[in-house]
Protein backbone atom coordinates (compact mmCIF):
# COMPACT_ATOMS: atom_id res chain seq x y z
CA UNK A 1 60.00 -83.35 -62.85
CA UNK A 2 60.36 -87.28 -62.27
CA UNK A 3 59.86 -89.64 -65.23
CA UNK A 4 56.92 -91.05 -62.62
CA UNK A 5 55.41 -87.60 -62.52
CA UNK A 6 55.83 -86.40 -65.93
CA UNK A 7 53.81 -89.82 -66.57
CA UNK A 8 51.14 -89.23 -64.19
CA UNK A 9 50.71 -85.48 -65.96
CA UNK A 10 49.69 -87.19 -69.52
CA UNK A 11 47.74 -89.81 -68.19
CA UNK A 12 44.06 -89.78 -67.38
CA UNK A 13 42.80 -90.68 -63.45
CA UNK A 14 41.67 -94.26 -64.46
CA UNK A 15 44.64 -95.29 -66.48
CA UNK A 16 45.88 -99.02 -65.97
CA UNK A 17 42.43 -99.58 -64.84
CA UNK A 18 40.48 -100.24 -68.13
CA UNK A 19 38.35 -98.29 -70.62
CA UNK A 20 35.64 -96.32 -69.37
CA UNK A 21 32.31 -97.52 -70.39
CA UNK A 22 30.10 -95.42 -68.18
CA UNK A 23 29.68 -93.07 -65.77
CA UNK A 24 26.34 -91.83 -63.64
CA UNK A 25 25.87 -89.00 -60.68
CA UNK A 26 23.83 -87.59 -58.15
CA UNK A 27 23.86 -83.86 -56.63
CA UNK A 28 22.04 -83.75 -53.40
CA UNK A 29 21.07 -79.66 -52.89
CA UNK A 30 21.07 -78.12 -49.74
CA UNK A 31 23.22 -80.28 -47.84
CA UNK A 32 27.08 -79.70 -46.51
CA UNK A 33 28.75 -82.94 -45.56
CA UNK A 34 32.44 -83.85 -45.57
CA UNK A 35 33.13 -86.03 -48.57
CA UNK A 36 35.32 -88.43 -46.30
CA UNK A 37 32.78 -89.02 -44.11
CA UNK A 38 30.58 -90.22 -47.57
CA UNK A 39 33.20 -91.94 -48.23
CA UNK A 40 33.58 -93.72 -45.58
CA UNK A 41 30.08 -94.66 -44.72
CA UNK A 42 29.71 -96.23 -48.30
CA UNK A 43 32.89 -97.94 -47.86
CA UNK A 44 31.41 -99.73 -44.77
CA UNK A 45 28.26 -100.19 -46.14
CA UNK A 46 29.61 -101.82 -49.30
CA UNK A 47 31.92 -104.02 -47.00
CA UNK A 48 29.07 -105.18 -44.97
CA UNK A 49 27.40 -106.22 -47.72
CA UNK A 50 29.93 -109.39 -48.45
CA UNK A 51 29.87 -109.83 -52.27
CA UNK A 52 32.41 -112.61 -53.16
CA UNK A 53 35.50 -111.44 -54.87
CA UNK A 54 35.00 -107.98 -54.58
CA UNK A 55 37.63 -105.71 -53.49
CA UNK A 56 37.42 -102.26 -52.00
CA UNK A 57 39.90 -99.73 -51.75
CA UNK A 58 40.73 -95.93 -51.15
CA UNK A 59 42.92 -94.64 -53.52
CA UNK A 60 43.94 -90.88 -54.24
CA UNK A 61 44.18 -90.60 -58.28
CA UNK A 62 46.00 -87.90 -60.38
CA UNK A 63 44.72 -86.20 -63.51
CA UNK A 64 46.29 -85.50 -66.43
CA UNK A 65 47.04 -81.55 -67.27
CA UNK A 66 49.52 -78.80 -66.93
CA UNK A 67 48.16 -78.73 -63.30
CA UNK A 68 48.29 -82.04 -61.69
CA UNK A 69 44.92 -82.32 -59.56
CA UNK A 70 44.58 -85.25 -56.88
CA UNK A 71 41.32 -86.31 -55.93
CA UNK A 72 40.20 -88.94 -54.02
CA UNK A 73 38.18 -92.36 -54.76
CA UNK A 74 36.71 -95.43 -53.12
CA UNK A 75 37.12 -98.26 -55.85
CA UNK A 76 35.72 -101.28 -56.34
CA UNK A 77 36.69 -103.80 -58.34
CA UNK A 78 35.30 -107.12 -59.06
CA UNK A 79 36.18 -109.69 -62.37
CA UNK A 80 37.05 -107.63 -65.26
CA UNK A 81 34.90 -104.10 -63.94
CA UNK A 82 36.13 -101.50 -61.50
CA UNK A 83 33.73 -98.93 -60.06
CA UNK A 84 35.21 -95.80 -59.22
CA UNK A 85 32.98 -93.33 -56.52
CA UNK A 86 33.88 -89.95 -55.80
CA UNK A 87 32.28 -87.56 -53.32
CA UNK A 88 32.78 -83.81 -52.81
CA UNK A 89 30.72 -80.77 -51.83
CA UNK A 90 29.77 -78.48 -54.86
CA UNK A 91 28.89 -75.07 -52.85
CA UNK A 92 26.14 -76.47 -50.40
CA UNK A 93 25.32 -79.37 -52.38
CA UNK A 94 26.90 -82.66 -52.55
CA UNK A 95 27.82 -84.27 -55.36
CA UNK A 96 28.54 -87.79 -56.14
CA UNK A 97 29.07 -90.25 -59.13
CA UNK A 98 29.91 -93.41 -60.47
CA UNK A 99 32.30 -94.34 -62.94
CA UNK A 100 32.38 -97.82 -64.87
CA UNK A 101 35.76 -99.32 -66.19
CA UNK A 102 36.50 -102.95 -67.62
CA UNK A 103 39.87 -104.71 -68.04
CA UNK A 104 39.18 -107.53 -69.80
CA UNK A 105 42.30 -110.23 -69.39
CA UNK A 106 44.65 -110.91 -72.57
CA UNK A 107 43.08 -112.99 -75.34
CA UNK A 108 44.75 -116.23 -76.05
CA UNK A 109 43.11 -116.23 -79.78
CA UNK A 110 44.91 -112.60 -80.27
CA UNK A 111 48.12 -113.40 -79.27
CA UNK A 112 47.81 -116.83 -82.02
CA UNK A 113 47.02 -114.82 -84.51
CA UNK A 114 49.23 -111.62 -84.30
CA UNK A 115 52.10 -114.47 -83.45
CA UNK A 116 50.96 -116.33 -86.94
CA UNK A 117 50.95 -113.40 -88.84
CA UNK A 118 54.59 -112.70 -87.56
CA UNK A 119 55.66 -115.77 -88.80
CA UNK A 120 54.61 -114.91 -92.26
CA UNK A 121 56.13 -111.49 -92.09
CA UNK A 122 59.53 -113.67 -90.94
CA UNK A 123 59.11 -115.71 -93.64
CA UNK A 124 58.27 -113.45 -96.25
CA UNK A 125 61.58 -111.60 -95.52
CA UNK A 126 63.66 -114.52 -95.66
CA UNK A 127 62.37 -116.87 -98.47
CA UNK A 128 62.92 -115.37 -101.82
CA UNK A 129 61.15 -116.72 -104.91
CA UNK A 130 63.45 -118.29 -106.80
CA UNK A 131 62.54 -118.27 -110.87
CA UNK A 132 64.48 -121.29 -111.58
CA UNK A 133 61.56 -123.22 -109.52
CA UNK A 134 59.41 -121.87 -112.91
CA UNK A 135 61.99 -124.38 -114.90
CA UNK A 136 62.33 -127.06 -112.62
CA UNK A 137 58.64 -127.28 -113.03
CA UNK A 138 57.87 -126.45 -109.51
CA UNK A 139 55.63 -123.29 -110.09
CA UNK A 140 53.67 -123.48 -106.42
CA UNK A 141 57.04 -122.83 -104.49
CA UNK A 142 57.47 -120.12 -106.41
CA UNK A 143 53.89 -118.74 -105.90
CA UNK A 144 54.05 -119.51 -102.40
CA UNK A 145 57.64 -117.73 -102.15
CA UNK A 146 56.56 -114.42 -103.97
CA UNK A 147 53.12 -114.33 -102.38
CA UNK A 148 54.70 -114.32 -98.75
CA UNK A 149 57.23 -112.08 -100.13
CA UNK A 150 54.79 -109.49 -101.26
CA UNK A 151 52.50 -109.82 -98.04
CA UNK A 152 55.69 -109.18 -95.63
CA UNK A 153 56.12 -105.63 -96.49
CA UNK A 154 52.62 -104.73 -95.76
CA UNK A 155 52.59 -106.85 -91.92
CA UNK A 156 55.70 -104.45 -91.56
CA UNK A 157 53.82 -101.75 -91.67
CA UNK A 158 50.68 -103.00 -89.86
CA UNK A 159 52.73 -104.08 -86.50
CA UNK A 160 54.67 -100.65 -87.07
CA UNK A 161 51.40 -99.50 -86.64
CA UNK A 162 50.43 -101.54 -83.87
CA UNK A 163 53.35 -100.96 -81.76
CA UNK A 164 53.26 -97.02 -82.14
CA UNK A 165 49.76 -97.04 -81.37
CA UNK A 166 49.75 -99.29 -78.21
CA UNK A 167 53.12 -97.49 -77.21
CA UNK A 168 50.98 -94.30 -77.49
CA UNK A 169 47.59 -95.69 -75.41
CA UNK A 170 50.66 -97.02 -72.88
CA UNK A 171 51.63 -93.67 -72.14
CA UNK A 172 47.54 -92.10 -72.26
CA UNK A 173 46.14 -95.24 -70.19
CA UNK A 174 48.89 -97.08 -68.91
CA UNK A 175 47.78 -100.17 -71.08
CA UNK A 176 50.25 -101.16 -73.68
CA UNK A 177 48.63 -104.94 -74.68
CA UNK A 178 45.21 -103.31 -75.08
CA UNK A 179 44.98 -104.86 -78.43
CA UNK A 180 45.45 -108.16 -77.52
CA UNK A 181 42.43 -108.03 -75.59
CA UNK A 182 39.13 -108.63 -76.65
CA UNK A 183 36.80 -105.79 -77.64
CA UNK A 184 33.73 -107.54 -76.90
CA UNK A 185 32.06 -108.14 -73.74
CA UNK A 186 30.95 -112.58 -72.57
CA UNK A 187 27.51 -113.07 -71.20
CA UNK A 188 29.09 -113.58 -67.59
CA UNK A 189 30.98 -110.45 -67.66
CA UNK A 190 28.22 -108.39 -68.67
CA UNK A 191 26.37 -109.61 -65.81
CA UNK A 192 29.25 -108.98 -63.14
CA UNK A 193 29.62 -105.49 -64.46
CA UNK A 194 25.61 -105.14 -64.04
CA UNK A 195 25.68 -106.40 -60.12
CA UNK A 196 28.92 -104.32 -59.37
CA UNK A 197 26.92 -101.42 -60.99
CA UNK A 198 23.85 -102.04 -59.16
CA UNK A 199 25.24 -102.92 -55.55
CA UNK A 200 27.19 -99.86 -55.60
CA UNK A 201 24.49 -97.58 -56.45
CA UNK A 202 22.08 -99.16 -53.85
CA UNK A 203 25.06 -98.70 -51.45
CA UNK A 204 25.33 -95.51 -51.81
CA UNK A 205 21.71 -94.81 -51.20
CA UNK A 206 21.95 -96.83 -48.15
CA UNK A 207 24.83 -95.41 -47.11
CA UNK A 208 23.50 -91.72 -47.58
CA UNK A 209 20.43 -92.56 -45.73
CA UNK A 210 22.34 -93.58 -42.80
CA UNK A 211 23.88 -90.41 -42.73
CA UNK A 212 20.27 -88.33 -42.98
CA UNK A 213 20.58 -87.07 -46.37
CA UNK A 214 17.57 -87.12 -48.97
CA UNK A 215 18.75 -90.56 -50.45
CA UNK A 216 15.52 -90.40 -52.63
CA UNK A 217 17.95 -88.62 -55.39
CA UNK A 218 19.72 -91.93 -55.47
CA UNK A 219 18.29 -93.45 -58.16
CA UNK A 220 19.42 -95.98 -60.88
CA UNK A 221 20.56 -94.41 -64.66
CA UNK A 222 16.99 -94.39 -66.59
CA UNK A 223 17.92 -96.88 -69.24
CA UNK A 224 18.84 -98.94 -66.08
CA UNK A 225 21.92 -101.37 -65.71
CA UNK A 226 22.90 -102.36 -69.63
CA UNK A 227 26.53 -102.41 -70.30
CA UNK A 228 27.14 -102.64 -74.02
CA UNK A 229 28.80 -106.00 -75.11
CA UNK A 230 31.38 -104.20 -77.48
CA UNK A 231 32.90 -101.56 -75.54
CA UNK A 232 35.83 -100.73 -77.89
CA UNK A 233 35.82 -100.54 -82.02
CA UNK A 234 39.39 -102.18 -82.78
């Protein structure tokens, strides 16, 4: 096996597309359709439509396992959310959902701080308190010396940490700076990822009407379109 496909077998379908933060589905009963003909018609239904910066996409996606299973998707991604839509017929049903991922850009304030608290770590390995300061009279040198000194061992261990952890989420999601991003959601975004969710849920009920399926079943998630603000813990 490849190093590309032993990759693909480990990682998840979204990976290198952002966290998941929700996902909602439909099953229309009684009805056999071909899921690229769903596809399609929500695909030009959704392109019709003309929301600014928002771009659409097939894209076949691989899932993780000792069986690698393909499936197909019609994304759509707009700011820091990508929608991902899936069709396919479940015995003489149909069966469609909706999955919600954000990818929030790299935070400037992160990368200060984790590049300040290497500096200390530097530091602290290189300046050694010197007791003769105590003499000389010069006692906050040698605090500041043996406080740095102390506090480098444990930022060893914390961006030992860091880097095993991100190297491991780089080979699960395909995202190694995912903790220089931020965790929590801006007003703006929040409302982006509410009118990508909502435009492509009343696309696909448009889009399944056209084809002369019971779009009735389309309906919007019951607590209604409310992405959380902090999406991830750390």
């Amino acid at each position: 096996m490849g190093t590309g496909q032993g990759l693909a077998s480990i990682r998840r379908a979204f990976a290198g597309k952002g966290r998941l933060i929700w996902h909602h589905s439909w099953l229309l009963d009684g009805k056999q359709v071909e899921a690229t003909t769903v596809r399609s018609s929500i695909l030009h239904v959704l392109r019709q439509r003309g929301y600014a910066g928002l771009n659409i996409n097939p894209e076949r996606l691989m899932e993780r396992g000792l069986l690698m299973e393909e499936r197909d998707y019609l994304t759509a991604h707009r700011g820091v959310a990508t929608v991902f839509i899936y069709a396919a017929p479940a015995g003489r049903d149909l069966y469609i959902s909706r999955a919600t991922t954000v990818l929030p850009a790299i935070s400037s304030i992160r990368v200060v701080i984790l590049s300040l608290l290497g500096l200390l770590m530097l530091f602290g390995f290189i300046i050694r308190p010197n007791p003769n300061s105590l003499l000389s009279g010069d006692a906050f040198a040698f605090v500041v010396a043996s406080f740095l000194s102390i506090l480098s061992i444990p930022l060893l261990l914390f961006f030992i940490f860091l880097l095993i952890r991100s190297f491991i989420y780089w080979l699960f999601e395909k995202d190694f700076w995912i903790y220089l991003r931020p965790n929590v959601l801006k007003d703006f975004q929040l409302d982006d990822i509410a009118l990508l969710e909502h435009a492509t849920d009343d696309t696909v009920h448009d889009a399944i009407a056209q084809l002369g399926l019971d779009a009735s079943k389309i309906v919007p998630p019951t607590q209604g379109y409310q992405p959380k603000q902090r999406y991830r813990l750390i």
